[in-house]
Protein backbone atom coordinates (compact mmCIF):
# COMPACT_ATOMS: atom_id res chain seq x y z
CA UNK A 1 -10.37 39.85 -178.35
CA UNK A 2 -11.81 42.89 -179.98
CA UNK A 3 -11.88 46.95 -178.94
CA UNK A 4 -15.55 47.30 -179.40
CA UNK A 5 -15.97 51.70 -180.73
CA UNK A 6 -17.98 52.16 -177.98
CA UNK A 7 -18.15 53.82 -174.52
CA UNK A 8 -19.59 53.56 -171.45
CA UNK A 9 -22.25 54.48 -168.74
CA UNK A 10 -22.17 51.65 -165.95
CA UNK A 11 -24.82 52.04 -163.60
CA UNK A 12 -26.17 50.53 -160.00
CA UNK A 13 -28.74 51.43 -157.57
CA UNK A 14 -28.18 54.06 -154.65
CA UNK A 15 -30.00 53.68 -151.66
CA UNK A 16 -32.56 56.07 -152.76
CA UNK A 17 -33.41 53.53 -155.74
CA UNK A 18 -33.56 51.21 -153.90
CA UNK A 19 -36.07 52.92 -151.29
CA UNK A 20 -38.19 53.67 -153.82
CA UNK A 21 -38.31 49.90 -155.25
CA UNK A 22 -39.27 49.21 -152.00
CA UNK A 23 -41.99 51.19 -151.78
CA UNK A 24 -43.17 49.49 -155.03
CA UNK A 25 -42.72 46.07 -155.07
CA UNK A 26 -41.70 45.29 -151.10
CA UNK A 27 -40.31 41.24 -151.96
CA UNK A 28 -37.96 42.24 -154.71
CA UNK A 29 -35.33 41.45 -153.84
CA UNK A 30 -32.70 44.62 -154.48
CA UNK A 31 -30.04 46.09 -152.19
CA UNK A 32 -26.75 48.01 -152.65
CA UNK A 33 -25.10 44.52 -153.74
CA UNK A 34 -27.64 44.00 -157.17
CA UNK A 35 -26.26 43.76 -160.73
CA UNK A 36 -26.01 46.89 -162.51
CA UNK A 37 -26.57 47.66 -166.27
CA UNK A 38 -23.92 48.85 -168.58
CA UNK A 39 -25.17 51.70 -171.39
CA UNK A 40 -22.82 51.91 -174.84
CA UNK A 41 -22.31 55.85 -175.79
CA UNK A 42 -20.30 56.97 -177.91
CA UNK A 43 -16.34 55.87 -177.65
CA UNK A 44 -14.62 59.17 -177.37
CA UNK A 45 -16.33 61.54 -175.34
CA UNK A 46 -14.30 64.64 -173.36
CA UNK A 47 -17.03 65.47 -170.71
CA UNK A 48 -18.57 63.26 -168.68
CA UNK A 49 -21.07 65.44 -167.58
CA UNK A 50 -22.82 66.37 -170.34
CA UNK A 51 -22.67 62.95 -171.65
CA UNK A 52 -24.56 61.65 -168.70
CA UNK A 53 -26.97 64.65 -168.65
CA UNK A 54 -27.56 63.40 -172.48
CA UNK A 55 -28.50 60.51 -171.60
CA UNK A 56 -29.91 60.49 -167.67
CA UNK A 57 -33.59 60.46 -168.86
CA UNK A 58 -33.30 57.35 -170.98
CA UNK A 59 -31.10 55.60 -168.72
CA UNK A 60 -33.51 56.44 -165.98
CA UNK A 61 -36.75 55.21 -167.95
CA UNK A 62 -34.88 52.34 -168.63
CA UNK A 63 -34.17 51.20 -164.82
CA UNK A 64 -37.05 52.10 -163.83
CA UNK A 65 -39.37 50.41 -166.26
CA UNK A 66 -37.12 47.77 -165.04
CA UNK A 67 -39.13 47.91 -161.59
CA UNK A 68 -42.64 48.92 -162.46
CA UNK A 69 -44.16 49.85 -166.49
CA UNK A 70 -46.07 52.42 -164.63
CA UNK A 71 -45.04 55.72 -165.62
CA UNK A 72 -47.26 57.43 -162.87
CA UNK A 73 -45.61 55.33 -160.01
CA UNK A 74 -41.50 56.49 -161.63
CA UNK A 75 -39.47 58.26 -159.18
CA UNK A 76 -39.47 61.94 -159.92
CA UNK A 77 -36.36 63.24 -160.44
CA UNK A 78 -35.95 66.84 -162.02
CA UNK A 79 -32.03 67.69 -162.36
CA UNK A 80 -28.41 65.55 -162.35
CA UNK A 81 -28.16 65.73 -158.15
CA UNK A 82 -31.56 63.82 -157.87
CA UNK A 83 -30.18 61.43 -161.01
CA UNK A 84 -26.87 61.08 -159.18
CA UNK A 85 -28.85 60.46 -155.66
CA UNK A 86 -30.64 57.19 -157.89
CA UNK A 87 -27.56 56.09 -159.14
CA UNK A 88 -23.59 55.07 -159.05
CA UNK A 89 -22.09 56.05 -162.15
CA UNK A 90 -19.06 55.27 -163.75
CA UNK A 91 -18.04 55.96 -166.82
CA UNK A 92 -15.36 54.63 -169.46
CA UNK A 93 -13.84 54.70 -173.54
CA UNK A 94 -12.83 51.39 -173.38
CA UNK A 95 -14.81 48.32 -174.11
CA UNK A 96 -13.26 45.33 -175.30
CA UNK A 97 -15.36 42.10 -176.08
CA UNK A 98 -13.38 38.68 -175.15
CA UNK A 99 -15.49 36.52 -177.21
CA UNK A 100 -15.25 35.13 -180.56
CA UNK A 101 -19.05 35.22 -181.19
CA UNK A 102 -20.43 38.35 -182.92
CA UNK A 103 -22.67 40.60 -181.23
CA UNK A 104 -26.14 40.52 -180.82
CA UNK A 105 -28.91 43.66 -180.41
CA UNK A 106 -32.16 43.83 -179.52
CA UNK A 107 -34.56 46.68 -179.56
CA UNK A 108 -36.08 46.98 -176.08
């Protein structure tokens, strides 16, 4: 095992998300219960909320490209309540990888 120098930003759909997936694709299949990504910050970090507000606009281009490439169909969201309403977030320093293999990135 290895302490990886990174932090993190662990997020899953709310039920607002997933209202809007809805409304664009209507047979994916998403609830409260889907996988949720995990984002690598920085390791130490003191507050949380300005490391999310750093972040919240990739992280929510990210998901949502996830559902639909089309910018003009995005949920608009325009402060950290309407991120928060999209999202459960949890946040961490410690990330430890249990495998002998070495990582692996790709540019998305």
């Amino acid at each position: 095992m290895k302490i990886v120098n990174r932090g993190f930003i662990f997020i899953k759909p709310s039920p607002a998300f997933i209202e809007w997936v809805k409304q664009i694709d209507p047979e994916l299949l998403i609830d409260e219960q889907a996988e949720g990504s995990v984002y690598l910050i920085e390791e130490e970090f003191w507050d949380d909320e300005l490391i999310l507000k750093n972040y919240a606009k990739k992280i929510a281009a990210q998901e949502m490209s996830s559902i639909t490439e089309d910018e003009t169909q995005w949920f608009k969201w325009s402060n950290m309540g309407d991120f928060e309403a999209l999202f459960s977030v949890e946040m961490g320093c410690s990330c430890i990888d249990l495998l002998t293999l070495p990582l692996e990135n790709e540019a998305i």
